[in-house]
PDB file of N, CA and C in Angstrom:
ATOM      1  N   UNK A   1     -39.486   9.135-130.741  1.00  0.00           N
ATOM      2  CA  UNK A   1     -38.673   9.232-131.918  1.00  0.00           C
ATOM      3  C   UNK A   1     -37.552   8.197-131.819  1.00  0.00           C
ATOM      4  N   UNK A   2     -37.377   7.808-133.007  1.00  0.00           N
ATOM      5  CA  UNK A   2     -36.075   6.662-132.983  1.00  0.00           C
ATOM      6  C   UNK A   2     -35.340   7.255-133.709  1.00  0.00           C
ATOM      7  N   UNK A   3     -33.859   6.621-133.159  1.00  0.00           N
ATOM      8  CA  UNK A   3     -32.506   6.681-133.849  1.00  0.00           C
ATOM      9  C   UNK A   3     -31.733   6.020-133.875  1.00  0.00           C
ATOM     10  N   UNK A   4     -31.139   5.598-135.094  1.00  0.00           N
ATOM     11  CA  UNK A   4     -30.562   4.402-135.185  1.00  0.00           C
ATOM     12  C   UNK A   4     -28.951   4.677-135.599  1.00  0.00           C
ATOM     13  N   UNK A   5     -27.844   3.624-134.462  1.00  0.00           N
ATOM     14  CA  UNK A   5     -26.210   4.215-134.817  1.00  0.00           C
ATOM     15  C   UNK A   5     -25.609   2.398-135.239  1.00  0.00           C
ATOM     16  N   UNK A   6     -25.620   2.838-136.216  1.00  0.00           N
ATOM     17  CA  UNK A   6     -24.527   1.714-136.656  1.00  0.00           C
ATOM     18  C   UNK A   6     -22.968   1.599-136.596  1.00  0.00           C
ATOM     19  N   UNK A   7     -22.505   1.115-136.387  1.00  0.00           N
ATOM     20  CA  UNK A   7     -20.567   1.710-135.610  1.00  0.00           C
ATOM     21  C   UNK A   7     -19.924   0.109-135.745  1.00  0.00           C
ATOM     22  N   UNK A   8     -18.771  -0.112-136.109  1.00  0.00           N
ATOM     23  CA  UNK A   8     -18.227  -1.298-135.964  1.00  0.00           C
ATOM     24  C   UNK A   8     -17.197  -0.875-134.937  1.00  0.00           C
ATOM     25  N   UNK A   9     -17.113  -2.100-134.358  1.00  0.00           N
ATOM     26  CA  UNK A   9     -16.204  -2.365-132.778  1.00  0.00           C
ATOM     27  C   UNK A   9     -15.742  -3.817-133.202  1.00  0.00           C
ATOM     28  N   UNK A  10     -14.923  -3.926-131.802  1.00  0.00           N
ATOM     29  CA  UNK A  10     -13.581  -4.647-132.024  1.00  0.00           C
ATOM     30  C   UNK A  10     -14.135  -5.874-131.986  1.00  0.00           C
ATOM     31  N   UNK A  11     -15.492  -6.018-130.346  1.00  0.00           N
ATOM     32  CA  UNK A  11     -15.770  -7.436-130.372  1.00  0.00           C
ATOM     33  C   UNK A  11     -17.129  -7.169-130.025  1.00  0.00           C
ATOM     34  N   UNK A  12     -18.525  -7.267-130.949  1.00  0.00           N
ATOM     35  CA  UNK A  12     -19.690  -7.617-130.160  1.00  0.00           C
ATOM     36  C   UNK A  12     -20.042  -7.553-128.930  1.00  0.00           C
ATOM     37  N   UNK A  13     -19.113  -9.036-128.649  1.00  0.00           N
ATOM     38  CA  UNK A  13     -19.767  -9.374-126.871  1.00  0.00           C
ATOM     39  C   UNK A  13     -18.915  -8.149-126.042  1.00  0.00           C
ATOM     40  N   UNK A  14     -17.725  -7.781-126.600  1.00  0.00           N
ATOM     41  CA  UNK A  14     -17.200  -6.828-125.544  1.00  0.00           C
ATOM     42  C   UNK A  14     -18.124  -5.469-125.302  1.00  0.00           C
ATOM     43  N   UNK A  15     -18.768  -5.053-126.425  1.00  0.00           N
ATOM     44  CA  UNK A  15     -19.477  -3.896-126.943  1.00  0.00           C
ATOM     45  C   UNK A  15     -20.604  -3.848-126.248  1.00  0.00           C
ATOM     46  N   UNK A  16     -21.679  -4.848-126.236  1.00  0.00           N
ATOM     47  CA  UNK A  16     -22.796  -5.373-125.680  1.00  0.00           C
ATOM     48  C   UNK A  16     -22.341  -5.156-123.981  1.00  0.00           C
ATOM     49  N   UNK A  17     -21.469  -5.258-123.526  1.00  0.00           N
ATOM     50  CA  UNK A  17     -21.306  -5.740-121.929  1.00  0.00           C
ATOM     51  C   UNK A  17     -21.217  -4.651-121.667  1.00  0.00           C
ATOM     52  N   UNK A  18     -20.040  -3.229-122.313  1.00  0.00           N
ATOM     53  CA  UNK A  18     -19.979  -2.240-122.032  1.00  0.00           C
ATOM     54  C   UNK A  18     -20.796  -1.378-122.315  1.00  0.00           C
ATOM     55  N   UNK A  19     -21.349  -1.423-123.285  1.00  0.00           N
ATOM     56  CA  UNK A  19     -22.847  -0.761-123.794  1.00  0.00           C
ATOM     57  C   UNK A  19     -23.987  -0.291-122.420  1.00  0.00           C
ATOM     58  N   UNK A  20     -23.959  -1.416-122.021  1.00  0.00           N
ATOM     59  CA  UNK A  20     -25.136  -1.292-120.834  1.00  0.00           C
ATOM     60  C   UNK A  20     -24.955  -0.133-119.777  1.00  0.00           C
ATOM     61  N   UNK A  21     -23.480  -0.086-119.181  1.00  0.00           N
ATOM     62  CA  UNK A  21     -22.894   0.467-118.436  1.00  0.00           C
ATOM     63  C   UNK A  21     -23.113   1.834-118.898  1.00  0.00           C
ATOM     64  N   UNK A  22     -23.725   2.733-119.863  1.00  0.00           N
ATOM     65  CA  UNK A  22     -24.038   4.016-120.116  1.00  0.00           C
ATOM     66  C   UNK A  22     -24.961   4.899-120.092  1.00  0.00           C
ATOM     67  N   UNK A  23     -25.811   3.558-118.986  1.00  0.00           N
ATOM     68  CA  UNK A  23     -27.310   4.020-118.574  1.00  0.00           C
ATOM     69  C   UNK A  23     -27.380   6.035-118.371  1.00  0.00           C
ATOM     70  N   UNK A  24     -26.496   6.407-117.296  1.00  0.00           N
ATOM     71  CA  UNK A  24     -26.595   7.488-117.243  1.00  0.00           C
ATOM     72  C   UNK A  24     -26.553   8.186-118.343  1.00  0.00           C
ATOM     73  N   UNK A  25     -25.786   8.376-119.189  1.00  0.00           N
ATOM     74  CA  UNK A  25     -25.464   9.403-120.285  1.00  0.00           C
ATOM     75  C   UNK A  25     -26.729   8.824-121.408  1.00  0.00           C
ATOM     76  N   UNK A  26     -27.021   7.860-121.674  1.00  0.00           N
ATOM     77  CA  UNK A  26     -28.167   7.712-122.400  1.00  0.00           C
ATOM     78  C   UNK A  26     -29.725   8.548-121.874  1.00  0.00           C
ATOM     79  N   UNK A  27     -29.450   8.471-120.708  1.00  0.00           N
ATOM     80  CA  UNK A  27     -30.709   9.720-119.891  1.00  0.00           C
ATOM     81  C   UNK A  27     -30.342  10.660-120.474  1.00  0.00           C
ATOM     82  N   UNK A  28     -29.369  11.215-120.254  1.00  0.00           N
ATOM     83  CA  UNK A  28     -29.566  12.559-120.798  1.00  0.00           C
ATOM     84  C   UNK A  28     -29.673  12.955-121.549  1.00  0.00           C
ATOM     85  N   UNK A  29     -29.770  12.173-123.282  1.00  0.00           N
ATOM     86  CA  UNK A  29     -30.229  12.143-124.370  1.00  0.00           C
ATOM     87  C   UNK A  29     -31.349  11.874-124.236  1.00  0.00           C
ATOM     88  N   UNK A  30     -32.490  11.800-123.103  1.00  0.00           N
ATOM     89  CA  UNK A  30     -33.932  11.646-123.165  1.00  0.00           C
ATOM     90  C   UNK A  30     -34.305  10.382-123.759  1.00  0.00           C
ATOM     91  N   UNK A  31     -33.222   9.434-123.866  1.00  0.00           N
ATOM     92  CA  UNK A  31     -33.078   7.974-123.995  1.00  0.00           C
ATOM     93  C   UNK A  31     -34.342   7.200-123.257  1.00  0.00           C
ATOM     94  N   UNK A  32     -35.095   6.325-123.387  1.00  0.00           N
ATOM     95  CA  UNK A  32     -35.867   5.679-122.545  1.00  0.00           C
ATOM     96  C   UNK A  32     -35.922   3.927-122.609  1.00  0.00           C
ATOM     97  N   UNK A  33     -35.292   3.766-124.137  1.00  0.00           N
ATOM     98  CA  UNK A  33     -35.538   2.474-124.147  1.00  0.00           C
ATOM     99  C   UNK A  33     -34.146   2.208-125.366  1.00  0.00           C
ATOM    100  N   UNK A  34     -33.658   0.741-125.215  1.00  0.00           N
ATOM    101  CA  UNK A  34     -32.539   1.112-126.628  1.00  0.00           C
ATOM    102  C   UNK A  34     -33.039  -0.502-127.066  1.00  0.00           C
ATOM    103  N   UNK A  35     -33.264  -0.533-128.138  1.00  0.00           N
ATOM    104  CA  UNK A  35     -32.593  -1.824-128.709  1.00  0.00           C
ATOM    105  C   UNK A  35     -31.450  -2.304-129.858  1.00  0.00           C
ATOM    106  N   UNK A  36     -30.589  -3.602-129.359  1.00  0.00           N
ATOM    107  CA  UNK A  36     -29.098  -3.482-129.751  1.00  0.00           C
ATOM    108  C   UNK A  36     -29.218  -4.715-130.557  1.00  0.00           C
ATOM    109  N   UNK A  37     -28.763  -4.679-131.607  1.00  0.00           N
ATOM    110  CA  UNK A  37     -28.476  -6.306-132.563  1.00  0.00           C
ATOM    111  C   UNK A  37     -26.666  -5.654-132.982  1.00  0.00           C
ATOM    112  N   UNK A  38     -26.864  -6.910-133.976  1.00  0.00           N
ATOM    113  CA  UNK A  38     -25.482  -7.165-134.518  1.00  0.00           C
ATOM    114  C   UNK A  38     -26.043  -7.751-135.508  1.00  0.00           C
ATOM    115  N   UNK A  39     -24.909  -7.551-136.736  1.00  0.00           N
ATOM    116  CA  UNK A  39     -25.140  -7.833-138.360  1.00  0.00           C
ATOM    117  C   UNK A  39     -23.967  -9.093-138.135  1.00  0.00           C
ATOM    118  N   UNK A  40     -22.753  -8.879-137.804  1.00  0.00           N
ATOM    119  CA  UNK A  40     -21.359  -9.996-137.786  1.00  0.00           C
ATOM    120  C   UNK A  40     -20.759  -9.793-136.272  1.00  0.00           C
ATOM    121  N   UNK A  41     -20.231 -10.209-136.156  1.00  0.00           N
ATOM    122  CA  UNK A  41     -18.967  -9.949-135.326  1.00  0.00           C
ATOM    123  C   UNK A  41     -18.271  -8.640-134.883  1.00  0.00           C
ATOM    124  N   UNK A  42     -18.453  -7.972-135.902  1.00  0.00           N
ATOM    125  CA  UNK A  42     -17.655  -6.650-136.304  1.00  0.00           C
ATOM    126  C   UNK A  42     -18.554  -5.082-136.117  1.00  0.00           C
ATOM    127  N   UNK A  43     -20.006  -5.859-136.653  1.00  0.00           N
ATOM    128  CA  UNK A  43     -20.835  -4.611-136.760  1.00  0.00           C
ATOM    129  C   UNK A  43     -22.302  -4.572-135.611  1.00  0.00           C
ATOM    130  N   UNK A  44     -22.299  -3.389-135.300  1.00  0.00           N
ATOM    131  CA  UNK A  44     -23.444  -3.383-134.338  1.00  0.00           C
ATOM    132  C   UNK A  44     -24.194  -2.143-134.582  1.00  0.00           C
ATOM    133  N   UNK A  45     -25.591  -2.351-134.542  1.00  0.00           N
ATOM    134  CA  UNK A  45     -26.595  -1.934-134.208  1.00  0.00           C
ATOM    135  C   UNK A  45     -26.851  -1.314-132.776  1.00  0.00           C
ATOM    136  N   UNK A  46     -27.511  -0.032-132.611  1.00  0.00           N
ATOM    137  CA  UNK A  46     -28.446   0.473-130.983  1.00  0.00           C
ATOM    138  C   UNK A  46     -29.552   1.417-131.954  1.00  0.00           C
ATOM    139  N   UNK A  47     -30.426   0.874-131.648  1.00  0.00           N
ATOM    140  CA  UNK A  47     -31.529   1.780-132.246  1.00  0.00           C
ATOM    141  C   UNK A  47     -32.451   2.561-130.694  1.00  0.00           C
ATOM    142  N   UNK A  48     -32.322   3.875-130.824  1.00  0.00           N
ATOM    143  CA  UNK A  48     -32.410   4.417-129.338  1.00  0.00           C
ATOM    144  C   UNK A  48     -34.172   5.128-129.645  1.00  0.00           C
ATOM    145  N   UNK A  49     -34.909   4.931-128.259  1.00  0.00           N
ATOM    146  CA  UNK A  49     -36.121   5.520-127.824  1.00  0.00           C
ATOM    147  C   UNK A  49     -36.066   7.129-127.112  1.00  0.00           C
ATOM    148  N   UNK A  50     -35.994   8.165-127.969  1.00  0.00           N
ATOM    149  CA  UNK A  50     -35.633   9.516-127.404  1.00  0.00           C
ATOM    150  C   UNK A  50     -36.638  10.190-127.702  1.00  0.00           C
ATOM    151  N   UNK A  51     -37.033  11.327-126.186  1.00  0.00           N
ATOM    152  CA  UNK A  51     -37.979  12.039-126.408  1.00  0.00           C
ATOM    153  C   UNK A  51     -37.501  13.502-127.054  1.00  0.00           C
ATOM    154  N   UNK A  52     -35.935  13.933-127.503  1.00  0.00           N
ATOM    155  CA  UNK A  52     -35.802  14.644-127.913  1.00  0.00           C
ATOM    156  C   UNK A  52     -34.653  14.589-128.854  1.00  0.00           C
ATOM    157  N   UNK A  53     -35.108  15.023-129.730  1.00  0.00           N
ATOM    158  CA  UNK A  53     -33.555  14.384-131.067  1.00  0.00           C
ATOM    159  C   UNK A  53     -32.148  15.655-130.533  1.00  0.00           C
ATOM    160  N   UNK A  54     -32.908  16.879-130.969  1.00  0.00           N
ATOM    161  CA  UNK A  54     -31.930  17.736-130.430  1.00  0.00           C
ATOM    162  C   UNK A  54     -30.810  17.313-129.239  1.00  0.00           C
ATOM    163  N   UNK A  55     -31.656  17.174-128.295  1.00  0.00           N
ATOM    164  CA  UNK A  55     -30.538  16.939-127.166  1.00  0.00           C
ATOM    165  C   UNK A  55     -29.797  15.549-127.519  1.00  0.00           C
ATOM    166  N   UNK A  56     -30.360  14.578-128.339  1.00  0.00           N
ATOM    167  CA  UNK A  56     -30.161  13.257-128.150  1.00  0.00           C
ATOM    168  C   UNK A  56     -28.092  13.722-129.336  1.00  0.00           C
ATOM    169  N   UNK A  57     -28.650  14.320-130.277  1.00  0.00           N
ATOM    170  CA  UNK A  57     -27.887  14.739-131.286  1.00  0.00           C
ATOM    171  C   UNK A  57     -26.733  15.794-130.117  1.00  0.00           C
ATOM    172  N   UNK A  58     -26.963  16.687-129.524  1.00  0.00           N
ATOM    173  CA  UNK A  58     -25.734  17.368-128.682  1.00  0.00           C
ATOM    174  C   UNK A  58     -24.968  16.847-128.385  1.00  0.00           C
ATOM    175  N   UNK A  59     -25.698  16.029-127.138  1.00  0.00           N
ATOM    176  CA  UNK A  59     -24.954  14.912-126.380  1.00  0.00           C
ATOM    177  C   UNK A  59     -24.082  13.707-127.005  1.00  0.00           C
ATOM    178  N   UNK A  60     -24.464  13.228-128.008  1.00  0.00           N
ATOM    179  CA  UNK A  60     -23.943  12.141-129.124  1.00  0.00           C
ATOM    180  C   UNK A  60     -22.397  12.793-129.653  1.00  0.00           C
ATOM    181  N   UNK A  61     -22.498  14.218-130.009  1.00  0.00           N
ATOM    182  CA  UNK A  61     -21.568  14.860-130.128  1.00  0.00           C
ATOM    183  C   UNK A  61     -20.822  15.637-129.252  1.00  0.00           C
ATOM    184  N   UNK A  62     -20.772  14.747-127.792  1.00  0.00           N
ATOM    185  CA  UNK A  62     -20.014  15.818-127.080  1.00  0.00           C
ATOM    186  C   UNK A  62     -18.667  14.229-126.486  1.00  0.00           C
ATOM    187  N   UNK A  63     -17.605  15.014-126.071  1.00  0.00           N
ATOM    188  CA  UNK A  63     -16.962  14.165-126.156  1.00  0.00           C
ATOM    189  C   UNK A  63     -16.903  13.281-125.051  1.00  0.00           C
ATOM    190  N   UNK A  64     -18.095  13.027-123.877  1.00  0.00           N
ATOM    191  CA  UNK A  64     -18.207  12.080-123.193  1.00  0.00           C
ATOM    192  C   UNK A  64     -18.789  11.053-123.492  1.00  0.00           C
ATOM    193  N   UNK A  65     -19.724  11.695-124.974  1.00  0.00           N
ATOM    194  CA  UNK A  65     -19.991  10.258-125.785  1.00  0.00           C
ATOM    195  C   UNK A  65     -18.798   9.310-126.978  1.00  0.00           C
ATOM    196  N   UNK A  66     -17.614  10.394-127.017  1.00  0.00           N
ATOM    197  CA  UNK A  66     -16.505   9.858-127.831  1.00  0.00           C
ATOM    198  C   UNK A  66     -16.129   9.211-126.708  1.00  0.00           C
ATOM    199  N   UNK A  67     -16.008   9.158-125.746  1.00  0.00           N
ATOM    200  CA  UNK A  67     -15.078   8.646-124.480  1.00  0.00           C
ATOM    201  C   UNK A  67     -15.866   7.300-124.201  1.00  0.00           C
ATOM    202  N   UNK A  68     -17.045   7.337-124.312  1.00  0.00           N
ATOM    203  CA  UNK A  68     -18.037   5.955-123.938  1.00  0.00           C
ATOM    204  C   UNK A  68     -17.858   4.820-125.081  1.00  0.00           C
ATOM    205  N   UNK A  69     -17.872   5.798-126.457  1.00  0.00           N
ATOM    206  CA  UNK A  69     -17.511   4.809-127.570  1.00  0.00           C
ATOM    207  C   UNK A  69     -16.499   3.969-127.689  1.00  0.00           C
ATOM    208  N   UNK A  70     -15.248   4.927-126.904  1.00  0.00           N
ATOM    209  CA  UNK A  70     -13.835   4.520-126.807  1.00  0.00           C
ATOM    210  C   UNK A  70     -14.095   3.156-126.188  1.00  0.00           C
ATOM    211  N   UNK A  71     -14.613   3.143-124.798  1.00  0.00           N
ATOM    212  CA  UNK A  71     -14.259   2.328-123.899  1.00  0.00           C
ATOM    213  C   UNK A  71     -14.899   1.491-124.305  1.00  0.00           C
ATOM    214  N   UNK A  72     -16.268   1.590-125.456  1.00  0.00           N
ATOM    215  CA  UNK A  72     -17.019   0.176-125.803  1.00  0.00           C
ATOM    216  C   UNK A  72     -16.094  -0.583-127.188  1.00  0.00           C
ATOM    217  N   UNK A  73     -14.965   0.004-127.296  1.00  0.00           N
ATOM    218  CA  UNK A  73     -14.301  -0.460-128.678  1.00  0.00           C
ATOM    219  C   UNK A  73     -14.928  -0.216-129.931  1.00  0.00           C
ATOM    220  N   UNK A  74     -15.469   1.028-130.011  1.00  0.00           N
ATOM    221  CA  UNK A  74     -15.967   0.883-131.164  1.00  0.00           C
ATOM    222  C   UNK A  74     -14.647   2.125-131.773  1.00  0.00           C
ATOM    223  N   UNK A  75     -14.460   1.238-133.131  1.00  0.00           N
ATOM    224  CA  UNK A  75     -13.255   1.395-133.952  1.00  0.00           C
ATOM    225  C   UNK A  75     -13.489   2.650-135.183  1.00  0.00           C
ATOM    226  N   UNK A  76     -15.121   2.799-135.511  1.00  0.00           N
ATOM    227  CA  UNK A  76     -15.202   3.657-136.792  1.00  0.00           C
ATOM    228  C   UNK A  76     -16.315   2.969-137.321  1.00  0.00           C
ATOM    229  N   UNK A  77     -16.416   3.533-138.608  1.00  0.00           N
ATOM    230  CA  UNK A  77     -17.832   3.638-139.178  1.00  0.00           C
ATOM    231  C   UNK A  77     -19.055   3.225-138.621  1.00  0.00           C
ATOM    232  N   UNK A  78     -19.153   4.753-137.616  1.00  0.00           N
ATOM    233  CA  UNK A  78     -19.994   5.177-137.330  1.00  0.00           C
ATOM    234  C   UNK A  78     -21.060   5.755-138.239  1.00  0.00           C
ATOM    235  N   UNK A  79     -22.664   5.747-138.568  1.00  0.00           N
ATOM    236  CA  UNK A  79     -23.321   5.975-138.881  1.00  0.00           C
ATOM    237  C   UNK A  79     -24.359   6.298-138.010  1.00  0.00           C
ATOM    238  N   UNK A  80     -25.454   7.208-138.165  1.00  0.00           N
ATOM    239  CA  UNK A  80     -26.223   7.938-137.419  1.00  0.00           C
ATOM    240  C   UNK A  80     -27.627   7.797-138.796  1.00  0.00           C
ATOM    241  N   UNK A  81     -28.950   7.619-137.850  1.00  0.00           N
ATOM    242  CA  UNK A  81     -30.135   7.507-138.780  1.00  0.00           C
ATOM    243  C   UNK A  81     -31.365   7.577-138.195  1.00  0.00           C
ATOM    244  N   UNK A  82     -32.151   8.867-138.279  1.00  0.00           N
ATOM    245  CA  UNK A  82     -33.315   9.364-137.752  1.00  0.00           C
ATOM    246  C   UNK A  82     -34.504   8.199-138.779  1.00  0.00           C
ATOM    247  N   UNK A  83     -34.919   7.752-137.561  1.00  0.00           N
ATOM    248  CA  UNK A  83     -36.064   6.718-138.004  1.00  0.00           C
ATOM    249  C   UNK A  83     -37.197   7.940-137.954  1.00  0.00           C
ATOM    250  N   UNK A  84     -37.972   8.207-138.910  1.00  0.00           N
ATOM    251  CA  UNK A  84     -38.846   9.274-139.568  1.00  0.00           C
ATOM    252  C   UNK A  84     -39.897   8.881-140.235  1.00  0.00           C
ATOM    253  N   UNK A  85     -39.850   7.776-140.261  1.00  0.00           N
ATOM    254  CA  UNK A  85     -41.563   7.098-141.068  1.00  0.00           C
ATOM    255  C   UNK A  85     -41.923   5.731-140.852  1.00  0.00           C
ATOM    256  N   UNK A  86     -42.972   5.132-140.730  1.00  0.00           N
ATOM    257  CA  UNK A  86     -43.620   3.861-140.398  1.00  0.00           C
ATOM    258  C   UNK A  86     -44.079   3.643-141.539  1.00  0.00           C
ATOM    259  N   UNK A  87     -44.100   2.171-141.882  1.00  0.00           N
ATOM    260  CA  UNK A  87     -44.747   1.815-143.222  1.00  0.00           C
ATOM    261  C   UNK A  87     -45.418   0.207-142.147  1.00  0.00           C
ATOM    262  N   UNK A  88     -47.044   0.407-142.202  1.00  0.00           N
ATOM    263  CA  UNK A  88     -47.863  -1.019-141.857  1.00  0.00           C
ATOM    264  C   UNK A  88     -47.904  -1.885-143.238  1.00  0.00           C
ATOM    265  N   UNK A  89     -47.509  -3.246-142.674  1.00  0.00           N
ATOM    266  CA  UNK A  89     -47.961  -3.931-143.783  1.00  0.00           C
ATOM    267  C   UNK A  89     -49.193  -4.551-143.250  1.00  0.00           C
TER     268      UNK A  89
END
């Protein structure tokens, strides 16, 4: 199952460097794989590989994931988005 968090932070590259560093707590959301872009400067992308939304959703809301966000600079508009359908072209 995928899930996708869109969040603007202060600086990309700062976000990206600290991002990585959350290997642990992404386990425990049953995390297995993440992939991370950026739209500007400002806005970033992690679209996460979880074998369980529930837990992935607890944990997201507990405040060691507010504390991880903190330290990656991310500033607000946060968005959250259950990837739920495939379309083949």
């Amino acid at each position: 199952m995928l899930i996708a968090v869109r969040a603007e932070v202060e600086s990309v590259g700062h976000w990206r460097s600290k991002f990585r560093s959350h290997s642990d707590l992404f386990r425990t959301q049953g995390v297995s794989l993440v992939h991370m872009g950026a739209a500007n400067e400002k806005t970033v992308l992690a679209i996460f590989d979880t074998n369980d939304h529930d837990e992935f959703m607890r944990v997201f809301n507990d405040p060691s994931t507010m504390e991880a966000m903190s330290e990656d600079k991310v500033t607000g508009g946060v968005e959250v988005f259950l990837i739920d359908e495939v379309f083949s072209v």
